[in-house]
Protein backbone atom coordinates (compact mmCIF):
# COMPACT_ATOMS: atom_id res chain seq x y z
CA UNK A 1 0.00 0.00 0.00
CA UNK A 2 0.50 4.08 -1.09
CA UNK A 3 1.88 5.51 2.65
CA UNK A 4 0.59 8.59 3.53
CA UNK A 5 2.87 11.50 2.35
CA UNK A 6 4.01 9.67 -0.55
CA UNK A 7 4.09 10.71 -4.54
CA UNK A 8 4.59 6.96 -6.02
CA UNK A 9 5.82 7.20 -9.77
CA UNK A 10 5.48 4.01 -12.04
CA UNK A 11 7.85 3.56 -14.73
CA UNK A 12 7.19 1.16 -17.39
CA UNK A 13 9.12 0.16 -20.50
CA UNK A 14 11.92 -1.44 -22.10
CA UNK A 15 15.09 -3.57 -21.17
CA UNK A 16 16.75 -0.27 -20.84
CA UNK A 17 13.77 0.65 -17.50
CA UNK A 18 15.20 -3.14 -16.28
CA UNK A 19 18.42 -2.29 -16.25
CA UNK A 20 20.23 -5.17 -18.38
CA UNK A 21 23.56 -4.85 -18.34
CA UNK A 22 23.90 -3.06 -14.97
CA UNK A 23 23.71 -3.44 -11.35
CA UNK A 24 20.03 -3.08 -9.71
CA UNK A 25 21.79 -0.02 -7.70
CA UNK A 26 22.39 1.31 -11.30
CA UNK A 27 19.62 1.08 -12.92
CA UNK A 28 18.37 4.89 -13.31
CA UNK A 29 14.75 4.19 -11.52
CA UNK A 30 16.16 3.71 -8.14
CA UNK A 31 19.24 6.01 -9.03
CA UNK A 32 16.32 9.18 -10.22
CA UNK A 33 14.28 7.69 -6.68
CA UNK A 34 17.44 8.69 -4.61
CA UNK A 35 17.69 12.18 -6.36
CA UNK A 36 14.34 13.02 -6.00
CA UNK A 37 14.04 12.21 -2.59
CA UNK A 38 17.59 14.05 -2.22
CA UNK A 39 16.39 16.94 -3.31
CA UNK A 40 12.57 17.48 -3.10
CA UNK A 41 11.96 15.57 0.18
CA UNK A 42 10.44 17.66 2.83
CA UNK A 43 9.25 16.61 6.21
CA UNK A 44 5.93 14.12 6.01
CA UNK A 45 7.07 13.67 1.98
CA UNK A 46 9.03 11.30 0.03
CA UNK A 47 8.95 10.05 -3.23
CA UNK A 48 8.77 6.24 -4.37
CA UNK A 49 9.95 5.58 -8.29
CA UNK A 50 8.53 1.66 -8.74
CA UNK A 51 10.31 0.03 -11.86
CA UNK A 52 7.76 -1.77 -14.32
CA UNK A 53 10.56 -2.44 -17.43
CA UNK A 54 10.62 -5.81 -19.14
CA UNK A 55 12.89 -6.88 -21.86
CA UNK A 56 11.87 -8.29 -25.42
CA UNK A 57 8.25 -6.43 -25.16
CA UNK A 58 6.65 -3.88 -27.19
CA UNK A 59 3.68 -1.38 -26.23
CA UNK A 60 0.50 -3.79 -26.28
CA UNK A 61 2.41 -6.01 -23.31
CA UNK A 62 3.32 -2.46 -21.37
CA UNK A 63 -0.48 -1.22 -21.96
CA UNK A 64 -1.54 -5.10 -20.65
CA UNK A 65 1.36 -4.82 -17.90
CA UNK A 66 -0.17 -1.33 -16.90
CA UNK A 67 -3.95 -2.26 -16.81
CA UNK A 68 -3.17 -5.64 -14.45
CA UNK A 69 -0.48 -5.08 -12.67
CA UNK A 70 1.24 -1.57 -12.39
CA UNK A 71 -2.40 0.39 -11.80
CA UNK A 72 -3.15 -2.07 -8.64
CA UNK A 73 0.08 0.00 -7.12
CA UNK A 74 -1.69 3.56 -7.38
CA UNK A 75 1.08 5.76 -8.64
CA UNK A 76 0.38 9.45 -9.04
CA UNK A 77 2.07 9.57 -12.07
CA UNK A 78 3.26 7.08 -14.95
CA UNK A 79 6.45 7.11 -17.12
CA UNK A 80 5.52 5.13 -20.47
CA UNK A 81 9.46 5.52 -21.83
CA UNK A 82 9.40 4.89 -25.74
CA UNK A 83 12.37 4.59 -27.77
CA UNK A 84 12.30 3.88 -31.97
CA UNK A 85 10.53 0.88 -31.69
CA UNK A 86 7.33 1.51 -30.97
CA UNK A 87 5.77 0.34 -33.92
CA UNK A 88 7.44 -3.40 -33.67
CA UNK A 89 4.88 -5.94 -33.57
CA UNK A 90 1.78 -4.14 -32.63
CA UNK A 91 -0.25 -6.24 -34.68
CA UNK A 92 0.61 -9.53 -33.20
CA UNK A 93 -0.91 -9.26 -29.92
CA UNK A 94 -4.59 -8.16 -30.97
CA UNK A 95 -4.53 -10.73 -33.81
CA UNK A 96 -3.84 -13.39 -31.55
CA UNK A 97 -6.75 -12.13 -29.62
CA UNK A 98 -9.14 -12.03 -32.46
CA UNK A 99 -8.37 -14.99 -34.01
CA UNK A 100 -9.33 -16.59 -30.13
CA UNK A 101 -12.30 -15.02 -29.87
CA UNK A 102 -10.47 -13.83 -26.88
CA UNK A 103 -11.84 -10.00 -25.28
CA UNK A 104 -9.91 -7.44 -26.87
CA UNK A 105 -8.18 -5.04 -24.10
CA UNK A 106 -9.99 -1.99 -24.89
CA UNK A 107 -13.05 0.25 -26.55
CA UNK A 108 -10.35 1.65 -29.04
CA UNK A 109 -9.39 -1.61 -30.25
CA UNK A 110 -12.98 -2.90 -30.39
CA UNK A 111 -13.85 -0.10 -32.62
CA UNK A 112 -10.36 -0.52 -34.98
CA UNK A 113 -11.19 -4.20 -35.29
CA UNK A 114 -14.62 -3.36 -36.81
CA UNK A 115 -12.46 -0.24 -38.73
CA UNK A 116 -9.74 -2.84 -40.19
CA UNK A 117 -12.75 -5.12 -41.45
CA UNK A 118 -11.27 -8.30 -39.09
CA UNK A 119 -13.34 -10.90 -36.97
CA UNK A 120 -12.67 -14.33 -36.05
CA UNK A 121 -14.19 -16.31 -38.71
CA UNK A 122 -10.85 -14.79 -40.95
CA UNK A 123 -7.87 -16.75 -40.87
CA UNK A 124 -5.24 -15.65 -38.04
CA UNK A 125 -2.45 -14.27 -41.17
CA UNK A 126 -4.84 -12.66 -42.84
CA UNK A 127 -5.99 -10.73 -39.57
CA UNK A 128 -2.52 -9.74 -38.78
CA UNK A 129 -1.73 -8.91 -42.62
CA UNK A 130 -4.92 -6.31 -42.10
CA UNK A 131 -4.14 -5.24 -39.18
CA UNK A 132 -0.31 -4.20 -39.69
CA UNK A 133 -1.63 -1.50 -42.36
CA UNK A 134 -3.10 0.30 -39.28
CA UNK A 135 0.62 0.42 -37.52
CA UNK A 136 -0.86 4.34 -36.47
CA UNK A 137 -4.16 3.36 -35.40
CA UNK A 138 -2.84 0.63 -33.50
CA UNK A 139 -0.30 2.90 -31.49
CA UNK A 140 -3.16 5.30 -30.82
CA UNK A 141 -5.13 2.45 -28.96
CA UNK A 142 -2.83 1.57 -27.07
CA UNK A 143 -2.20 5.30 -26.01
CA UNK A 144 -5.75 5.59 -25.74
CA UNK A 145 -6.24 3.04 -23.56
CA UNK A 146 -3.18 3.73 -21.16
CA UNK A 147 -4.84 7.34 -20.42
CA UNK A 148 -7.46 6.23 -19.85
CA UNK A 149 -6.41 3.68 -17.56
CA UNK A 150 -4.77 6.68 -15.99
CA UNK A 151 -7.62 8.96 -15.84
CA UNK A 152 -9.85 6.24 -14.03
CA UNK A 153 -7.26 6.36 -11.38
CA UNK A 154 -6.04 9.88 -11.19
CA UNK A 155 -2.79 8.90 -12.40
CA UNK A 156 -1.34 11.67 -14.67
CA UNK A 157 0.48 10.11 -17.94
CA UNK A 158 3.84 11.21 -18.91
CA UNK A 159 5.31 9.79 -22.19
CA UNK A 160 8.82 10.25 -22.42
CA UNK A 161 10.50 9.65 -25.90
CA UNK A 162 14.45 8.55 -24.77
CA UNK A 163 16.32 7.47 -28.25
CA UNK A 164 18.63 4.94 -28.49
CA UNK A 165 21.63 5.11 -30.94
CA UNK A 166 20.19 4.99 -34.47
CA UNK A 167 19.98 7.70 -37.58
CA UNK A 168 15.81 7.42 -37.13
CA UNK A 169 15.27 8.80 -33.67
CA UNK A 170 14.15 12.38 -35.14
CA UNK A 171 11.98 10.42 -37.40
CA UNK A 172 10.88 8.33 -35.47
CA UNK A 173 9.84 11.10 -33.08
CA UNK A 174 8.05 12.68 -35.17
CA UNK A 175 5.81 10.05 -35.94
CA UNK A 176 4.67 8.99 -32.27
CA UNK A 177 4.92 12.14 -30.78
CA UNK A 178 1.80 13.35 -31.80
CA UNK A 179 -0.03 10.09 -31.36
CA UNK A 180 1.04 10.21 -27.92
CA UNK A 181 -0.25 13.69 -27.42
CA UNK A 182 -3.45 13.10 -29.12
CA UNK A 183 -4.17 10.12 -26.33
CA UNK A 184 -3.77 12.58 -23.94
CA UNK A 185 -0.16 12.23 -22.24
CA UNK A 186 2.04 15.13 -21.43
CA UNK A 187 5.05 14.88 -23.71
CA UNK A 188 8.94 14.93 -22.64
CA UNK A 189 11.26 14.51 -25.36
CA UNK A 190 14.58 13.49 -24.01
CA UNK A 191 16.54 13.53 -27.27
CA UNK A 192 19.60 14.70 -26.13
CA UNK A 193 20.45 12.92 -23.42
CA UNK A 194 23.14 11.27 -25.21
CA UNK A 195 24.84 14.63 -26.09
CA UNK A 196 26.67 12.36 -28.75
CA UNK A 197 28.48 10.52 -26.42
CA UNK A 198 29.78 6.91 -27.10
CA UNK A 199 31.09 6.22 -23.46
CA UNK A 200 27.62 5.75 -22.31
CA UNK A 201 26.89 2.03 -23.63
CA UNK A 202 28.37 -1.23 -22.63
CA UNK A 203 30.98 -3.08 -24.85
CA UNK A 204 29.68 -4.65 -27.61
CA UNK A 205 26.01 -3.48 -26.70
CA UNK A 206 24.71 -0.35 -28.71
CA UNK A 207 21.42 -0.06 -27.49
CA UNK A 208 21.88 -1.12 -23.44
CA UNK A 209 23.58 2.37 -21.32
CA UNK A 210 26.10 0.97 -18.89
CA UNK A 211 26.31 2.53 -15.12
CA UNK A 212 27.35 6.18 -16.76
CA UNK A 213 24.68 6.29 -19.17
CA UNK A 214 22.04 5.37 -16.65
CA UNK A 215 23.67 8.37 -14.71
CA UNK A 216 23.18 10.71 -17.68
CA UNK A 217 19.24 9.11 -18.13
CA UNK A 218 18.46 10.35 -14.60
CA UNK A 219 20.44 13.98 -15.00
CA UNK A 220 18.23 14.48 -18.05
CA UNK A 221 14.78 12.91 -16.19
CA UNK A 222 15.96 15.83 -12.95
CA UNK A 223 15.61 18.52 -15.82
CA UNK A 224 12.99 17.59 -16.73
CA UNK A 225 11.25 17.42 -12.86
CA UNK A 226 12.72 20.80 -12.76
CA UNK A 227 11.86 22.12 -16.00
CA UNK A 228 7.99 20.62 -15.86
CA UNK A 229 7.31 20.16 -11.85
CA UNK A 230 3.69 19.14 -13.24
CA UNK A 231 5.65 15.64 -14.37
């Protein structure tokens, strides 16, 4: 349970949110928990940062994480961290669920389903194939249904966009961004955390920030506190 006095934050998101490749001391959730606490604690108030990353998922298992799990912990406000691959696999998940005449997680994905033209009597390729030309839509839903998971609860949705080495993250950006902002989430762009650094990754592992690059996560996550206290 929520103590009295307490803002709870709920981060949720990648293998980078995890922490692979670093300690669990490392990992910039319970490194950006000590600063906060360092820093904005005041008598009868503390803050709480509860880490929700998994590796090797994509946005429909965060939204599914979100709605059974992370919600039950009542955090003021959530951290949905997106990097460039937010549009990997987003059709898999509701096919699946279609082609099982299984619920579908959501009102927004009810009503794409009957947009796309896809039911269960199709075959489950065909539902995917029909589905992954509404890669957009599909993002939206899943938006759509984290805030409103959020506003049910009071629980004020922050998407943060945090790129990971690649040419596409401005392009990439500026595709979800706005889908994001549409569903209702404030909007931090962290693009330059990296400050084109290359001493902020372990060996042999582009994507995954070692100890220092988790440091340079949570500098750019206290800016952003300070910047936007509403986050």
């Amino acid at each position: 349970d929520k103590q009295p006095g307490t803002t709870r934050i709920a981060i949720v998101g990648s293998s980078i949110v995890m922490g692979y490749g670093v300690s669990d001391d490392e990992v910039f959730p319970r490194e950006f928990e000590r600063r906060l606490n360092r820093e904005y604690e005041t008598p009868g108030h503390r803050f709480e940062v509860l880490n929700f990353g998994v590796g090797k998922q994509w946005p429909t298992h965060r939204m599914i994480r979100i709605q059974r799990k992370v919600m039950a912990f009542q955090p003021d406000v959530l951290y949905y961290i997106a990097h460039q691959d937010e549009f990997k696999h987003l059709a898999t998940q509701p096919s699946q669920l279609i082609a099982g005449r299984f619920e579908l997680p959501s009102k927004h994905f009810r009503d794409l389903a009957i947009r796309a033209g896809v039911n269960s009597d199709m075959a489950p390729g065909a539902i995917q194939s029909r589905l992954t030309a509404f890669e957009p839509e599909l993002l939206s839903a899943v938006y759509k249904t984290i805030v409103d998971e959020c506003g049910r609860r009071q629980t004020r949705p922050v998407w943060i966009y945090l790129p990971v080495p690649g040419n596409s993250a401005d392009e990439v950006a500026a595709r979800i961004a706005p889908i994001a902002r549409a569903a209702g989430f404030d909007i931090v762009d962290l693009t330059g955390w990296m400050e084109d650094r290359t001493d902020l990754f372990r060996e042999y592992d582009e994507f995954h920030p070692n100890a220092v690059g988790h440091g340079k996560i949570v500098d750019a996550l206290m800016k952003m506190v300070k910047d936007r206290p509403e986050t």
